[in-house]
Protein backbone atom coordinates (compact mmCIF):
# COMPACT_ATOMS: atom_id res chain seq x y z
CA UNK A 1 25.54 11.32 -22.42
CA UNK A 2 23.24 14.48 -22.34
CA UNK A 3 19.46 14.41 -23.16
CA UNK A 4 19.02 16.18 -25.88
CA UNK A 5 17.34 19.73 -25.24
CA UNK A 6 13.83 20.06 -25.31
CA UNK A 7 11.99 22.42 -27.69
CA UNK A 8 9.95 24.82 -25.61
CA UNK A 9 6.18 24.87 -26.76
CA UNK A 10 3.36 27.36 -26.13
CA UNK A 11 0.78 25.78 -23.73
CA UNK A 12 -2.50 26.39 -25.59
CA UNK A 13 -5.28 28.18 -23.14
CA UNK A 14 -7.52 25.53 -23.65
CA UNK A 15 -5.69 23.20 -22.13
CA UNK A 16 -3.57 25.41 -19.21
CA UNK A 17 -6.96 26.80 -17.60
CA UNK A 18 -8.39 23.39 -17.21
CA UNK A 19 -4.67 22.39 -16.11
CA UNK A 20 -4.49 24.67 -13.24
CA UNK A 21 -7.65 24.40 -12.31
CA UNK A 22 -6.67 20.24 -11.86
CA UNK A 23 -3.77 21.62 -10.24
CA UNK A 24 -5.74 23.93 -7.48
CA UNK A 25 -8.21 21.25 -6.95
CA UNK A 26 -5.51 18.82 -5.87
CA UNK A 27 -3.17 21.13 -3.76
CA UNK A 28 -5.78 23.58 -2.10
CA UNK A 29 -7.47 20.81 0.04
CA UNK A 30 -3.29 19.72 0.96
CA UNK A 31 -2.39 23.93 1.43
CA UNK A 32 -5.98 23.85 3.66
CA UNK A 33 -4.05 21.63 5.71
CA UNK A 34 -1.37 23.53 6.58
CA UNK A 35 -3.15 26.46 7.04
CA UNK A 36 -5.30 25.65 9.70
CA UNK A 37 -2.40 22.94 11.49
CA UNK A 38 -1.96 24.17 14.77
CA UNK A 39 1.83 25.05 15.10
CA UNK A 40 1.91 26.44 17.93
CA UNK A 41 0.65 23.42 19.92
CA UNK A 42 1.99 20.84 17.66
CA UNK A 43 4.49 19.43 19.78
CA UNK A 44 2.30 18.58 22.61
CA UNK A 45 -0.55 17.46 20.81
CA UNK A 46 2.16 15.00 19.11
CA UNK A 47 3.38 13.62 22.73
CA UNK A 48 -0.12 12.39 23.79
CA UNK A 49 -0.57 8.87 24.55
CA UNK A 50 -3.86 8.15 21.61
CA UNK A 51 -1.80 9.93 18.91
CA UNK A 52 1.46 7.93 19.82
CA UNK A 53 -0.30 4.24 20.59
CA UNK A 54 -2.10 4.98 16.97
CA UNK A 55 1.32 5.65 15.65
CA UNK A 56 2.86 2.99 16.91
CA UNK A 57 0.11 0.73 15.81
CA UNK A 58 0.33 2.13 12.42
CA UNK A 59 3.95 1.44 12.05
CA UNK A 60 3.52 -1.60 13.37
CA UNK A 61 0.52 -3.19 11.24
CA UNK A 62 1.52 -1.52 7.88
CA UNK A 63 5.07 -3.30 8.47
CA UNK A 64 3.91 -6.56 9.23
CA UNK A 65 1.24 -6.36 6.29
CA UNK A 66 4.49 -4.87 4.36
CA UNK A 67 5.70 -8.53 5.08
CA UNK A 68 2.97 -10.30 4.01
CA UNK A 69 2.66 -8.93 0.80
CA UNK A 70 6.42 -9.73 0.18
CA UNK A 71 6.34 -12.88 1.23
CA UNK A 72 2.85 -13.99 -1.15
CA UNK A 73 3.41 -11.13 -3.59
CA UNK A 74 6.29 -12.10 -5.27
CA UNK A 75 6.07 -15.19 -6.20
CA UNK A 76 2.22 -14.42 -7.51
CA UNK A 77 3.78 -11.45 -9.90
CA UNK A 78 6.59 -14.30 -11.08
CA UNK A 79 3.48 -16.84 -11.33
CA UNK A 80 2.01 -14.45 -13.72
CA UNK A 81 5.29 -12.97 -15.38
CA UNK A 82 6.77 -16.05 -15.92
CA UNK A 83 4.35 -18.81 -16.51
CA UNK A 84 2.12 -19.29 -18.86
CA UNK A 85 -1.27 -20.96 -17.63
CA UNK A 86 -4.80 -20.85 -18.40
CA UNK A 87 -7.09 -18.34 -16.79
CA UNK A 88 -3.75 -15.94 -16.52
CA UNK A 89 -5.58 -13.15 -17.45
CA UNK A 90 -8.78 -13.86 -15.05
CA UNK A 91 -6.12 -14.19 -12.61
CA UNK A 92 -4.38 -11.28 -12.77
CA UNK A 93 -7.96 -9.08 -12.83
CA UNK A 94 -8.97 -10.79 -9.74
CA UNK A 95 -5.41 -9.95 -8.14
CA UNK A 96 -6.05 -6.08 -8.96
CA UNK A 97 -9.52 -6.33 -7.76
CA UNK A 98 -8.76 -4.68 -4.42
CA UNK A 99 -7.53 -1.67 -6.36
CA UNK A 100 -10.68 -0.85 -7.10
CA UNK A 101 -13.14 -2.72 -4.60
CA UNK A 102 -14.26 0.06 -2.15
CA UNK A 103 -12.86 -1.04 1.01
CA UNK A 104 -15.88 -1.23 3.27
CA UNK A 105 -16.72 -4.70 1.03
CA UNK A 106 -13.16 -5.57 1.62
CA UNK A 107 -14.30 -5.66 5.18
CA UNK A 108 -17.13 -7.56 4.41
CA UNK A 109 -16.05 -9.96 2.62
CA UNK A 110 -12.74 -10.59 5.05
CA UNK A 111 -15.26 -11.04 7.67
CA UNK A 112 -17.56 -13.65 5.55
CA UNK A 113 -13.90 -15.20 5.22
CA UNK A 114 -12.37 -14.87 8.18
CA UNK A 115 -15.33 -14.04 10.85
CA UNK A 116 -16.00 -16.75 13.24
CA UNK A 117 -18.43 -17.99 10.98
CA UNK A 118 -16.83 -17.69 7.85
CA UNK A 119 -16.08 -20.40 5.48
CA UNK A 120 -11.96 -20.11 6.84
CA UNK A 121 -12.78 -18.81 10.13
CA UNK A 122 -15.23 -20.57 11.85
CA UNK A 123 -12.05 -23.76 11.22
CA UNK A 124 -9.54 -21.77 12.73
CA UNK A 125 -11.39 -21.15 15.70
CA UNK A 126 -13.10 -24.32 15.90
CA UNK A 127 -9.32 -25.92 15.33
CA UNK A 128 -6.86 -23.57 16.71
CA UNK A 129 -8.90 -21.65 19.04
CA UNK A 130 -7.88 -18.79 16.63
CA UNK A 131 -10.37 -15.54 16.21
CA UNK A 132 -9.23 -12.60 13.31
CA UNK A 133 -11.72 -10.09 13.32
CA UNK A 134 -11.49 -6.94 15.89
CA UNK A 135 -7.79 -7.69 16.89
CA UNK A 136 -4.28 -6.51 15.82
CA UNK A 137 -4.12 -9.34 13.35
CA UNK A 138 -6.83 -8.74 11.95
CA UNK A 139 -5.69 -5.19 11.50
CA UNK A 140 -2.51 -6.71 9.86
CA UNK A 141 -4.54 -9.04 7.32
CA UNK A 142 -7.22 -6.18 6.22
CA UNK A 143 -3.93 -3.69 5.27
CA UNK A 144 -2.54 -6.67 3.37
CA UNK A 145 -5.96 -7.48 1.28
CA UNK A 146 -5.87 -3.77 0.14
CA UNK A 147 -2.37 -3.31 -0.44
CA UNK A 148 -1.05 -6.55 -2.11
CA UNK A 149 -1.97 -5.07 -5.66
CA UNK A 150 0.29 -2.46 -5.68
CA UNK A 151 3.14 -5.02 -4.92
CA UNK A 152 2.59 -7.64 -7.41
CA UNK A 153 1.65 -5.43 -10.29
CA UNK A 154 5.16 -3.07 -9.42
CA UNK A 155 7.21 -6.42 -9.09
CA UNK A 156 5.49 -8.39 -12.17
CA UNK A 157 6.01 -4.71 -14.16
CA UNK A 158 9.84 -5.17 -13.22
CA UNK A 159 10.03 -9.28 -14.04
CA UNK A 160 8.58 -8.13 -17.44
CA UNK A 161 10.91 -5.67 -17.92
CA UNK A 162 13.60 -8.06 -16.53
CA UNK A 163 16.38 -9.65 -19.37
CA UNK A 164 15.17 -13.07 -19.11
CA UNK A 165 18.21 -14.24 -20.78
CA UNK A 166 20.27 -14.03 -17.31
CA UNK A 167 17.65 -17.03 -15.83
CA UNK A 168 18.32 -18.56 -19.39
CA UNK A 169 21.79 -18.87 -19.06
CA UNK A 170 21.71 -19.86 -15.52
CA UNK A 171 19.31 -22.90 -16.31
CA UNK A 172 21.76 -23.89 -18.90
CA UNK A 173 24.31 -24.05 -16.50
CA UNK A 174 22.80 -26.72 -14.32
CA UNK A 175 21.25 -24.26 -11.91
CA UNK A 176 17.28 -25.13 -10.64
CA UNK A 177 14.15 -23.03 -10.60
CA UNK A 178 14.94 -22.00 -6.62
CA UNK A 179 18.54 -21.16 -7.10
CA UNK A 180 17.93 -19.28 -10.46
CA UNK A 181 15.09 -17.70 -8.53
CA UNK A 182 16.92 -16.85 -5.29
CA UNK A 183 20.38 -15.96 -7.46
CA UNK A 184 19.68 -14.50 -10.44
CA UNK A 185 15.75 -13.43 -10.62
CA UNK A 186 15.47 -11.59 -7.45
CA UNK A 187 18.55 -9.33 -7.71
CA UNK A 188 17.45 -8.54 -11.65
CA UNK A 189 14.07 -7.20 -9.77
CA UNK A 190 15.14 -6.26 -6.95
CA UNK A 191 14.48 -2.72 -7.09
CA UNK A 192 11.41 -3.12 -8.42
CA UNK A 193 10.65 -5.40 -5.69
CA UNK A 194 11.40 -2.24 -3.21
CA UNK A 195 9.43 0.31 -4.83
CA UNK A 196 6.41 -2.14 -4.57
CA UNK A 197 7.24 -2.83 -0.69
CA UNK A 198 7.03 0.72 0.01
CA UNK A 199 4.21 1.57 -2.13
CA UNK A 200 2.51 -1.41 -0.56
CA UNK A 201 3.56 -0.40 2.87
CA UNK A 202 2.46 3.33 2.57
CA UNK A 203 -1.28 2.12 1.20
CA UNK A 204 -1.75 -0.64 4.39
CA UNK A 205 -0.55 2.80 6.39
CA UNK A 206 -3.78 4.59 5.01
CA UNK A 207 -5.76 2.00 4.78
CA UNK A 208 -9.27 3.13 6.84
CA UNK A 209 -12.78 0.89 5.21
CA UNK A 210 -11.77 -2.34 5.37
CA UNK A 211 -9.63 -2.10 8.69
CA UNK A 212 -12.63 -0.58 10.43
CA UNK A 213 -15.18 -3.08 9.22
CA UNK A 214 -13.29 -6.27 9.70
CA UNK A 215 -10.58 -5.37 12.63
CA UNK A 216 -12.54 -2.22 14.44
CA UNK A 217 -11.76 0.82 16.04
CA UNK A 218 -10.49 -0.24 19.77
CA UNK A 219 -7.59 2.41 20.97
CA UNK A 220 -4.35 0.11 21.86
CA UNK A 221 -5.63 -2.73 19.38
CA UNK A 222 -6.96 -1.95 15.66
CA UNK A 223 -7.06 1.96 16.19
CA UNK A 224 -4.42 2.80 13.57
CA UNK A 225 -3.75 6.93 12.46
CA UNK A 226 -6.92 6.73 9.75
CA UNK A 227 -9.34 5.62 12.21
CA UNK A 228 -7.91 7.69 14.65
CA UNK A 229 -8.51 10.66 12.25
CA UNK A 230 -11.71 9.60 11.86
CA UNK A 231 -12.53 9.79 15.59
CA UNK A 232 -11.07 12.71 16.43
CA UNK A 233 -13.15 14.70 13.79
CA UNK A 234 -15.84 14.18 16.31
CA UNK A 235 -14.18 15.32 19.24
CA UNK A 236 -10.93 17.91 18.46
CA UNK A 237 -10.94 18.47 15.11
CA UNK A 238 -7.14 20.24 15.99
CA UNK A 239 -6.37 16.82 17.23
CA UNK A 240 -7.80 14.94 13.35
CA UNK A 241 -5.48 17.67 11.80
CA UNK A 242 -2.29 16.66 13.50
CA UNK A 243 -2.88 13.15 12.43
CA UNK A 244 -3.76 13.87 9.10
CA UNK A 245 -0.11 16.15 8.47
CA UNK A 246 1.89 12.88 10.43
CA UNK A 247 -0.33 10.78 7.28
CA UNK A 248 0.74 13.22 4.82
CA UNK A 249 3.94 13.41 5.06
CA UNK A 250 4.63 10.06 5.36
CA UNK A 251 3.00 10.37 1.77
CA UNK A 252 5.27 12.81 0.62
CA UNK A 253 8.53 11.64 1.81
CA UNK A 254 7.16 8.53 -0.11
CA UNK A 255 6.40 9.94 -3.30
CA UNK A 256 9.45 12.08 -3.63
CA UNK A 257 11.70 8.86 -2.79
CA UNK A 258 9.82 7.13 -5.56
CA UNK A 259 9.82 10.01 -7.86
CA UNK A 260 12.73 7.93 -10.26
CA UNK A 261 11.23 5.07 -10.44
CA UNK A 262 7.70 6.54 -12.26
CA UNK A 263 8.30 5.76 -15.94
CA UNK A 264 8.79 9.08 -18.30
CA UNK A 265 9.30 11.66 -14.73
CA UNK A 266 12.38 13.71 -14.69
């Protein structure tokens, strides 16, 4: 079936000046990028041992955190999808906090959590000998704090949208909660489910205030590309630009691979 054609309208210039302008602002900074990227050395600059252990780290972290968020995520978007509580609402604001918490308190308040004095901390060191802050783990658990929102609201968005007649049927046909969950739920969402995964993994690979308050900024350990970006501005500012085009296009690629599932794009 073909969409219907679209009637071509004249763009008022009220509204295309300010438009472009929008549009410049956005893309000039990006097109400033590539400008001043330095081509000709690009290769070896790639091949040194900080940009590659930052990499590497990066990869790393943001998959693990990736993980993470998967594994709590999902069943907090059913939670609030599917089951009707009180406080819902207060719950879900609380979940999307991080969305809009600057990340440096992030840091903060992982540390007041986590720290070896914090209320969950100082018990897992006292306990388990176990210490968070300023090592890879706690690199992994700062990238999960910031990016967990953009899982569970992508994956609650697609239970929502979900036909819950399927789980209907399958309760009526002696299944239980975890089968109809594991069988019938999960594959109804499941791309949903993806697009929030890689969303979620491609904001724990940016993620830069949090990471460096709670985790640090030790080469080998928590230095992950945004930090590293952040050094090298200091030092070889050729060096920050290399590291910022590996960030952005692992941004792009993302974007354009996501570009179907944005509601009302074509």
């Amino acid at each position: 079936m073909t969409r219907p054609a679209r009637r071509r309208q004249r763009v008022p210039l009220a509204l295309l000046l300010p438009a472009g302008l929008g549009l410049l602002f956005l893309v000039l900074p990006l097109a400033g990028l590539l400008v001043r990227a330095p081509w000709t050395t690009l290769p070896r600059r790639l091949a040194q041992p900080g940009v590659l252990a930052a990499l590497r780290l990066s990869l790393e972290t943001a998959t693990l955190a990736t993980l993470l968020c998967v594994a709590l995520g999902v069943p907090l978007a059913w939670l609030l999808a599917r089951v009707e509580f009180p406080g819902r609402r207060l719950v879900r604001a609380l979940v999307t906090v991080p969305l809009v918490l600057p990340p440096v308190v992030g840091g903060v308040a992982l540390l007041l959590v986590f720290g070896r004095r914090g209320l969950v901390g100082s018990w897992l060191d006292a306990t388990f000998g176990v210490t968070l802050p300023f090592t890879t783990a706690g690199v992994v658990l700062a990238e999960a704090f910031v990016a967990m929102p953009f899982l569970v609201i992508a994956v609650e968005g697609a239970l929502r949208g979900a036909d819950a007649r399927y789980e209907e049927a399958a309760a009526t046909l002696g299944a239980g909660r975890w089968t109809t969950f594991t069988r019938v739920t999960l594959p109804l969402v499941a791309p949903g489910v993806a697009a929030g995964a890689v969303l979620c993994w491609a904001r724990a690979l940016g993620e830069f205030g949090a990471t460096i308050t709670f985790a640090g900024n030790y080469p080998g350990r928590t230095q992950t590309m945004p930090l590293a970006v952040y050094l090298a501005l200091e030092a070889d500012v050729q060096a920050a630009i290399v590291l910022s085009l590996i960030l952005l296009t692992v941004s792009v690629a993302i974007l354009a691979g996501l570009r179907d599932r944005w509601v009302g794009v074509t």
